[in-house]
Protein backbone atom coordinates (compact mmCIF):
# COMPACT_ATOMS: atom_id res chain seq x y z
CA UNK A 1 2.62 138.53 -29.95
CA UNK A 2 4.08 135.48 -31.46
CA UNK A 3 3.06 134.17 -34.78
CA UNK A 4 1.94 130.03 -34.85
CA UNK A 5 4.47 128.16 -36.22
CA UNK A 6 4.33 127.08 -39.87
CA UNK A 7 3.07 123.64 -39.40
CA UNK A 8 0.31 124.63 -37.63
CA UNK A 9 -1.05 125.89 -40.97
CA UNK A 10 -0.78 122.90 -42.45
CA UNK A 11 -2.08 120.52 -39.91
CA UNK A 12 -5.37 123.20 -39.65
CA UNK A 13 -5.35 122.42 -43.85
CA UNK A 14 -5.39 118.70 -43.58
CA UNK A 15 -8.14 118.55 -40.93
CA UNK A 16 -9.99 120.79 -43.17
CA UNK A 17 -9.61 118.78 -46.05
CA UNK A 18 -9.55 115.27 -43.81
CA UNK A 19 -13.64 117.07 -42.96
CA UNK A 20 -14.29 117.51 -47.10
CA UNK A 21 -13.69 114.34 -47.47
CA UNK A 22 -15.67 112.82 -44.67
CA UNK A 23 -18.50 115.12 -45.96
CA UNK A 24 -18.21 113.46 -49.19
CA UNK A 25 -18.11 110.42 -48.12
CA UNK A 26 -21.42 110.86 -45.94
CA UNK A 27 -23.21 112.79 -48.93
CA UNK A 28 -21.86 109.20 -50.93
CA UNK A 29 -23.51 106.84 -48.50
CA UNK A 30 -26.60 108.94 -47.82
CA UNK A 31 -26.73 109.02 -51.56
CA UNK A 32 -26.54 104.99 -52.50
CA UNK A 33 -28.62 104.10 -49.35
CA UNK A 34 -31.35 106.64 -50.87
CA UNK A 35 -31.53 104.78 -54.15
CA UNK A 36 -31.22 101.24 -53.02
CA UNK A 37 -33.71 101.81 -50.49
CA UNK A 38 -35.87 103.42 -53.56
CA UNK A 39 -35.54 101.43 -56.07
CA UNK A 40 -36.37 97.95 -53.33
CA UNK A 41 -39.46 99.91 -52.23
CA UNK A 42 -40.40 100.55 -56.12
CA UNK A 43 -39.04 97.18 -57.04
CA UNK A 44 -41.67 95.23 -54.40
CA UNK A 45 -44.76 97.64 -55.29
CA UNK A 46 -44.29 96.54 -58.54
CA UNK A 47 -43.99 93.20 -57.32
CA UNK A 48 -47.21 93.02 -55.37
CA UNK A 49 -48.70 94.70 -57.95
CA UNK A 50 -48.04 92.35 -61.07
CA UNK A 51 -49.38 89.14 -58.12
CA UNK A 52 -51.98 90.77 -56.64
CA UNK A 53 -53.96 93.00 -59.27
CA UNK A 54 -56.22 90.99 -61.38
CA UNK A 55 -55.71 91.60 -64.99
CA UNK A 56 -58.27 91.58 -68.22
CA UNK A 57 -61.89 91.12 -68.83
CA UNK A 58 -61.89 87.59 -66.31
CA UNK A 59 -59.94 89.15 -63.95
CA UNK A 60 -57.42 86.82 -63.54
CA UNK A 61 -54.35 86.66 -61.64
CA UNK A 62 -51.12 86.62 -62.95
CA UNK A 63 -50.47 82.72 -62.25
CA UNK A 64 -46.51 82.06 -63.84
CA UNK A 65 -43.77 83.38 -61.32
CA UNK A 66 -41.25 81.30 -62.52
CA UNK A 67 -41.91 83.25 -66.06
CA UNK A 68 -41.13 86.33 -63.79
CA UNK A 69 -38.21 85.05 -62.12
CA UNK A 70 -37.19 83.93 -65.37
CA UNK A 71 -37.34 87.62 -66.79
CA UNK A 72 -35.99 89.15 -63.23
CA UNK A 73 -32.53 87.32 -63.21
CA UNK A 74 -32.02 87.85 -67.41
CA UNK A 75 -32.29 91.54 -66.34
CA UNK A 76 -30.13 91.44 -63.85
CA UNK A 77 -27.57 89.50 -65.83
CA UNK A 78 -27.69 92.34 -68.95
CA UNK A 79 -27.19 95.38 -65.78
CA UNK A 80 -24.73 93.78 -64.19
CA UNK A 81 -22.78 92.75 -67.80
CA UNK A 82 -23.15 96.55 -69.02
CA UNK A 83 -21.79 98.09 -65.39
CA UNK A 84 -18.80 95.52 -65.76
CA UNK A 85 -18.26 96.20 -69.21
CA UNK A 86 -18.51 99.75 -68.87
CA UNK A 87 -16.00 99.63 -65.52
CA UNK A 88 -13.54 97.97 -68.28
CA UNK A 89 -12.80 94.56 -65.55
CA UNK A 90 -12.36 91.29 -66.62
CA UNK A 91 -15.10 89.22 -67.49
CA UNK A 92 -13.29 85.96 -66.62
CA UNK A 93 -15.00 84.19 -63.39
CA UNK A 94 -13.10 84.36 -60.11
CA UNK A 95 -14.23 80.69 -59.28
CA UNK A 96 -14.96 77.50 -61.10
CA UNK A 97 -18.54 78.03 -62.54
CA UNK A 98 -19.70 74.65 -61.09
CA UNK A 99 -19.28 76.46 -57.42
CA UNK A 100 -22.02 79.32 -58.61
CA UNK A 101 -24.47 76.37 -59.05
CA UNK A 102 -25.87 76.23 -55.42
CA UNK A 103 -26.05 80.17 -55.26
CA UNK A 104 -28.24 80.25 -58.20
CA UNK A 105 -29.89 77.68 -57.68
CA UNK A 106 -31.21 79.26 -54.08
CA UNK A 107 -31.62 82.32 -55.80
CA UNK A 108 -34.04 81.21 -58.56
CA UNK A 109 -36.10 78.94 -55.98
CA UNK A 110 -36.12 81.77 -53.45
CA UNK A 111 -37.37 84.13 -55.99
CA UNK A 112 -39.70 81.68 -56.96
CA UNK A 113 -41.26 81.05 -53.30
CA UNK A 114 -41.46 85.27 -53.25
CA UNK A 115 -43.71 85.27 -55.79
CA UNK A 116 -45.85 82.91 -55.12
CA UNK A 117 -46.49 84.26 -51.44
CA UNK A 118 -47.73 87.20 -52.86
CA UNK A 119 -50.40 85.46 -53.51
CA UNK A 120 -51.41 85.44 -50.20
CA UNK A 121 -49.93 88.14 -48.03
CA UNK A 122 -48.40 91.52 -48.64
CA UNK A 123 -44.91 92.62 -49.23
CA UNK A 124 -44.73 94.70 -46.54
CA UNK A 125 -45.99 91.35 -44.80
CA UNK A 126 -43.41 88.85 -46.63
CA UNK A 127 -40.49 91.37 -45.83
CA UNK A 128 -41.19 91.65 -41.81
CA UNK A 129 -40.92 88.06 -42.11
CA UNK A 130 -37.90 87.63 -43.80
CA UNK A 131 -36.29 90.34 -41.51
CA UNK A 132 -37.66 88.13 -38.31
CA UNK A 133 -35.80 85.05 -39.00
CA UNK A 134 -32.98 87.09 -37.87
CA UNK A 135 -34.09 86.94 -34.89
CA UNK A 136 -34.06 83.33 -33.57
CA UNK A 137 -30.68 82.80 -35.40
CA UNK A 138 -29.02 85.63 -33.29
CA UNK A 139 -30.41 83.97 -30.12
CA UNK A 140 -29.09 81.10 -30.74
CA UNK A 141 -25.73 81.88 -32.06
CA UNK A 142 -24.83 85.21 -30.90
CA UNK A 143 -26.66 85.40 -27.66
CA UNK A 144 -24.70 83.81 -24.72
């Protein structure tokens, strides 16, 4: 009987530990796709919720979304400010502020438009159309 050669130990250790990690890295992704997907399912309930519930003794709607949107992207601002305060990076923007103008200018009006079709149809139905505009841009670009 002869014995494997010493560097067949080794290679059956790194494939063991190349597996590890590849199990950690699939318990990683299975973990942050589990929360985002939570917390955008929570985050629309809510959503549909505060448009679509009338509130008091009227029973009135909630009628200022830009108030909302207002209060939404402040929010954001203060998370994202803590996580990069607490990851210790650099505060300093990577491009001239005047080019984050467009993005947030999109965002707020987008944001704004969100709300105020929940006035009139459902999440679920406002995110099956957002999701099918997809569709006729990859026909048209992607689609031979």
């Amino acid at each position: 009987m002869t014995s494997p050669p010493p560097s067949s130990g080794l290679l059956l250790l790194q494939e063991n530990n190349n597996n590890n990690n590849n199990n950690k890295l699939l318990c990683k992704g299975v973990f942050a796709v589990s929360g985002i997907m939570t917390t955008l399912v929570i985050y629309g309930i809510l959503q549909e919720k505060i448009m679509r519930v009338p509130y008091g003794e009227k029973k009135e709607y909630f009628k200022y979304s830009l108030f909302l949107v207002f209060c939404n992207l402040i929010m954001t601002s203060a998370v994202s400010g803590a996580a990069l305060l607490a990851s210790k990076k650099a505060l300093d923007p990577v491009a001239p502020i005047y080019k984050y103008c467009l993005i947030s200018v999109s965002n707020i009006l987008t944001t704004t438009c969100q709300y105020e079709a929940l006035k009139y149809v459902s999440f679920p139905v406002q995110t099956l159309a957002k999701c099918a505009k997809m569709i006729p841009v990859m026909e048209l670009y992607v689609v031979p």
